[in-house]
N, C-alpha and C. Protein backbone atom coordinates (compact mmCIF):
# COMPACT_ATOMS: atom_id res chain seq x y z
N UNK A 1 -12.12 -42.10 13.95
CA UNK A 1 -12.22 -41.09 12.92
C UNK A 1 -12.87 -41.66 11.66
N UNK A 2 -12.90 -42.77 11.39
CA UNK A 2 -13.00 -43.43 10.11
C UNK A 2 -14.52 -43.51 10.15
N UNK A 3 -14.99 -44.36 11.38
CA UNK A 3 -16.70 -44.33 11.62
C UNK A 3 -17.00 -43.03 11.77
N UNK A 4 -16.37 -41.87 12.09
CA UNK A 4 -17.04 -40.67 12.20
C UNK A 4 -17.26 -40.13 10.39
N UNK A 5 -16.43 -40.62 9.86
CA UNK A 5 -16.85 -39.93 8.36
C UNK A 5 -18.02 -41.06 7.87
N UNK A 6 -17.52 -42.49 8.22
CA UNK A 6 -18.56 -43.18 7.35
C UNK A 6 -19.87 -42.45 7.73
N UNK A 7 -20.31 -42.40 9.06
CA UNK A 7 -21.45 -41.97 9.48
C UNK A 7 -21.80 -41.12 8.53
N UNK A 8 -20.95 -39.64 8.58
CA UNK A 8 -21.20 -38.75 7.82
C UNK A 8 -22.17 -38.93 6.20
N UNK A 9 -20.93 -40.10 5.70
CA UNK A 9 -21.67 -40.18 4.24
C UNK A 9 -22.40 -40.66 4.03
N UNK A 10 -22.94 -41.52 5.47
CA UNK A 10 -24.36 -42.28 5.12
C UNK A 10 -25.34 -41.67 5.22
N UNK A 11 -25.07 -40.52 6.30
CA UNK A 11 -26.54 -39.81 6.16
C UNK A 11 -26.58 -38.93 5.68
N UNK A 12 -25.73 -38.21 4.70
CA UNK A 12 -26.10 -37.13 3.84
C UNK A 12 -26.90 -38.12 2.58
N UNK A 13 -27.41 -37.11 1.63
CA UNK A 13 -28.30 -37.41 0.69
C UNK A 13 -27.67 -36.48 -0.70
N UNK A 14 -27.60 -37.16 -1.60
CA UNK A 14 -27.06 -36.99 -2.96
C UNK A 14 -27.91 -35.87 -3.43
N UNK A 15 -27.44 -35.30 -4.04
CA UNK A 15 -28.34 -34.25 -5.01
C UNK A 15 -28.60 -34.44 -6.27
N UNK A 16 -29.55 -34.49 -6.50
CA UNK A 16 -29.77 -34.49 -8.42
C UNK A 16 -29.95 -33.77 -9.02
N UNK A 17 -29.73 -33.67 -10.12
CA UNK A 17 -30.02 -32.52 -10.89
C UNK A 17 -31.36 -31.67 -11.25
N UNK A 18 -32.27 -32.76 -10.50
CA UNK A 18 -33.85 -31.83 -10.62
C UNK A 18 -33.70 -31.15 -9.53
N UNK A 19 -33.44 -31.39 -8.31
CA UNK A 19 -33.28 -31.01 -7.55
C UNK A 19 -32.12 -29.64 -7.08
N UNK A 20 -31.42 -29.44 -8.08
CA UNK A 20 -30.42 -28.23 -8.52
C UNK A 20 -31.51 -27.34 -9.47
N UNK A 21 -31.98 -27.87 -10.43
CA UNK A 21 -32.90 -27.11 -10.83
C UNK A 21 -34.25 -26.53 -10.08
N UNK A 22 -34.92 -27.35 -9.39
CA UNK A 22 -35.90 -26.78 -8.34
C UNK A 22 -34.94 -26.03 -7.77
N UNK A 23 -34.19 -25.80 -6.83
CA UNK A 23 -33.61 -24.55 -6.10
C UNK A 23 -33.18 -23.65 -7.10
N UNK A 24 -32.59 -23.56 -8.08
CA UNK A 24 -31.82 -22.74 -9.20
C UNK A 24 -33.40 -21.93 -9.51
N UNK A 25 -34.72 -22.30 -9.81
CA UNK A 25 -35.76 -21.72 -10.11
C UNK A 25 -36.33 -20.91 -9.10
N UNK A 26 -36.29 -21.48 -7.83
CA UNK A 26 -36.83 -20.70 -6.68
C UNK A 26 -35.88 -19.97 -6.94
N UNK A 27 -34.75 -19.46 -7.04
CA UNK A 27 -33.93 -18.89 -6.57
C UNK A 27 -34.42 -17.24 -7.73
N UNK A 28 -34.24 -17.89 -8.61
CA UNK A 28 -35.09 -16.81 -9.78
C UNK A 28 -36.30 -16.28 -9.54
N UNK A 29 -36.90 -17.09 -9.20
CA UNK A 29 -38.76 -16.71 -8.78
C UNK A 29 -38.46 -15.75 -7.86
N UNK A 30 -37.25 -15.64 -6.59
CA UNK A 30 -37.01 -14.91 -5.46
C UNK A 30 -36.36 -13.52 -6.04
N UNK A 31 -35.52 -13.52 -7.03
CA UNK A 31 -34.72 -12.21 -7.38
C UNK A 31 -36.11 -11.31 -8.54
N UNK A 32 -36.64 -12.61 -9.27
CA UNK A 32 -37.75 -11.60 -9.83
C UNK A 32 -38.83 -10.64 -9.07
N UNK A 33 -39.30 -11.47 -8.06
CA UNK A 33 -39.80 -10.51 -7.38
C UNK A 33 -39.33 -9.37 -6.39
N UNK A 34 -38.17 -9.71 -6.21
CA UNK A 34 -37.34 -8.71 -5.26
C UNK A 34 -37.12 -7.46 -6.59
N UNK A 35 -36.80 -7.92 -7.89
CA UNK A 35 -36.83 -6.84 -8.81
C UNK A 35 -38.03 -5.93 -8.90
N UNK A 36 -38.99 -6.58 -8.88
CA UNK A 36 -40.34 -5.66 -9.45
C UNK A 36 -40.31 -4.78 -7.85
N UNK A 37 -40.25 -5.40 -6.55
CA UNK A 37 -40.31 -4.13 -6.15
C UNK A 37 -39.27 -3.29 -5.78
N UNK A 38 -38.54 -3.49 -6.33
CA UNK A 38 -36.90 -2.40 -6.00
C UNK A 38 -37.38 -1.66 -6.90
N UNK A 39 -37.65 -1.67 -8.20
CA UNK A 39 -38.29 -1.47 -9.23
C UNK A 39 -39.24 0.03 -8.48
N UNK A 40 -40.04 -0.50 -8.11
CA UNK A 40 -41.49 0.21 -7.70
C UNK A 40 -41.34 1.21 -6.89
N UNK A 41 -40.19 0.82 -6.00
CA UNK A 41 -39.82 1.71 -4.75
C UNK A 41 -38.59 3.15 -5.64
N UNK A 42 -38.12 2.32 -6.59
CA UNK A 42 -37.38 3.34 -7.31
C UNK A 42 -37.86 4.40 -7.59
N UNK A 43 -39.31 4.03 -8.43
CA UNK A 43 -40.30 4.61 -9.49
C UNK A 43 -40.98 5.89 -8.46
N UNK A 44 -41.31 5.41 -6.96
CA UNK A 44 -41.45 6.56 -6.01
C UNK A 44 -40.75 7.49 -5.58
N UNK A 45 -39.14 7.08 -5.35
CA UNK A 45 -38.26 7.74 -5.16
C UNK A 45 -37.94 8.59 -6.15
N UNK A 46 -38.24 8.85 -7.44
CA UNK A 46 -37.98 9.40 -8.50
C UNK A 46 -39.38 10.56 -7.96
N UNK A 47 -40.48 10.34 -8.24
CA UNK A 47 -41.48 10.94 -7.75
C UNK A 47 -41.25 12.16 -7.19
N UNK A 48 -40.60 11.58 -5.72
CA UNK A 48 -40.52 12.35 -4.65
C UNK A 48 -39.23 13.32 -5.03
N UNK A 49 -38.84 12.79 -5.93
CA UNK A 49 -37.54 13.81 -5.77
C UNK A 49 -37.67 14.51 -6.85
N UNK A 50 -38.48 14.17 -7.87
CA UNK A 50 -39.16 15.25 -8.83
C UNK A 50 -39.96 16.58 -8.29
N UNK A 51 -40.75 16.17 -6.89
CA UNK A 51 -41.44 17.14 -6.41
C UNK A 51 -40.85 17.68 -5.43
N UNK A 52 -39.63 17.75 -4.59
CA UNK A 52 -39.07 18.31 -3.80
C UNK A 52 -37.88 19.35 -4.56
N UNK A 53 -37.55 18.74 -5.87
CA UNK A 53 -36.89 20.15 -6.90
C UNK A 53 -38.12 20.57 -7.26
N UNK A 54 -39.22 20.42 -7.51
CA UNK A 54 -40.12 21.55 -7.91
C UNK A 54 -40.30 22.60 -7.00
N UNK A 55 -40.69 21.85 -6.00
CA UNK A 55 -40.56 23.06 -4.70
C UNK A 55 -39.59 23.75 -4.25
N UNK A 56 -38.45 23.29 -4.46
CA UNK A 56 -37.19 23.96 -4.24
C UNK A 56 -37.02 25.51 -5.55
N UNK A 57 -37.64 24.49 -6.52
CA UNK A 57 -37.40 25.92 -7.63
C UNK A 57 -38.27 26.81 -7.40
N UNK A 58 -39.46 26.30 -7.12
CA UNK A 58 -41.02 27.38 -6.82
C UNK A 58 -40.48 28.19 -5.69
N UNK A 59 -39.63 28.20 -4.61
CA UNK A 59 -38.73 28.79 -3.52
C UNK A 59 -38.15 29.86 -3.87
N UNK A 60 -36.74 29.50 -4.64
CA UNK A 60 -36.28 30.03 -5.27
C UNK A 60 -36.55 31.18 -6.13
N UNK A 61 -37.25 30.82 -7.30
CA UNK A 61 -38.15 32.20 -8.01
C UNK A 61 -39.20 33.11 -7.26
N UNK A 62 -39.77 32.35 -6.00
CA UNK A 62 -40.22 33.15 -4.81
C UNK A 62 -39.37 34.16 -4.55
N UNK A 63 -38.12 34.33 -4.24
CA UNK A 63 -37.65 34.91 -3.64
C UNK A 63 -36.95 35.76 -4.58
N UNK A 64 -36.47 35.62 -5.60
CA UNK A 64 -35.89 36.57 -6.14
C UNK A 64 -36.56 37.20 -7.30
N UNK A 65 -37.71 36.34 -7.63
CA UNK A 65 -38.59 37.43 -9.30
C UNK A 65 -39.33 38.01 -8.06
């Protein structure tokens, strides 16, 4: 059991703190762009649902003016 951990700690590799920061940045670079297009896809969905109550109202006053 004892050689099974030493093993362990010999071959893992320490982390540094640039190295927390390089991932901590990708990690940002990844949510910023996942924002702009959640973002974008929103901005359509708004669109579409602006023009499907238009048509719904243009329906509507169809039928009863």
């Amino acid at each position: 059991m004892s050689s099974a951990f030493r093993d362990a700690i010999t071959d893992s590799a320490l982390v540094t703190k640039i190295d927390l920061d390089l991932a901590v940045a990708e990690i940002k670079t990844d949510f910023g762009k996942l924002d702009a297009r959640v973002t974008g896809e929103l901005a359509l969905v708004k669109w579409m649902l602006a023009v499907l109550l238009a048509l719904a109202v243009a329906n509507f006053a169809k039928q009863f003016f």
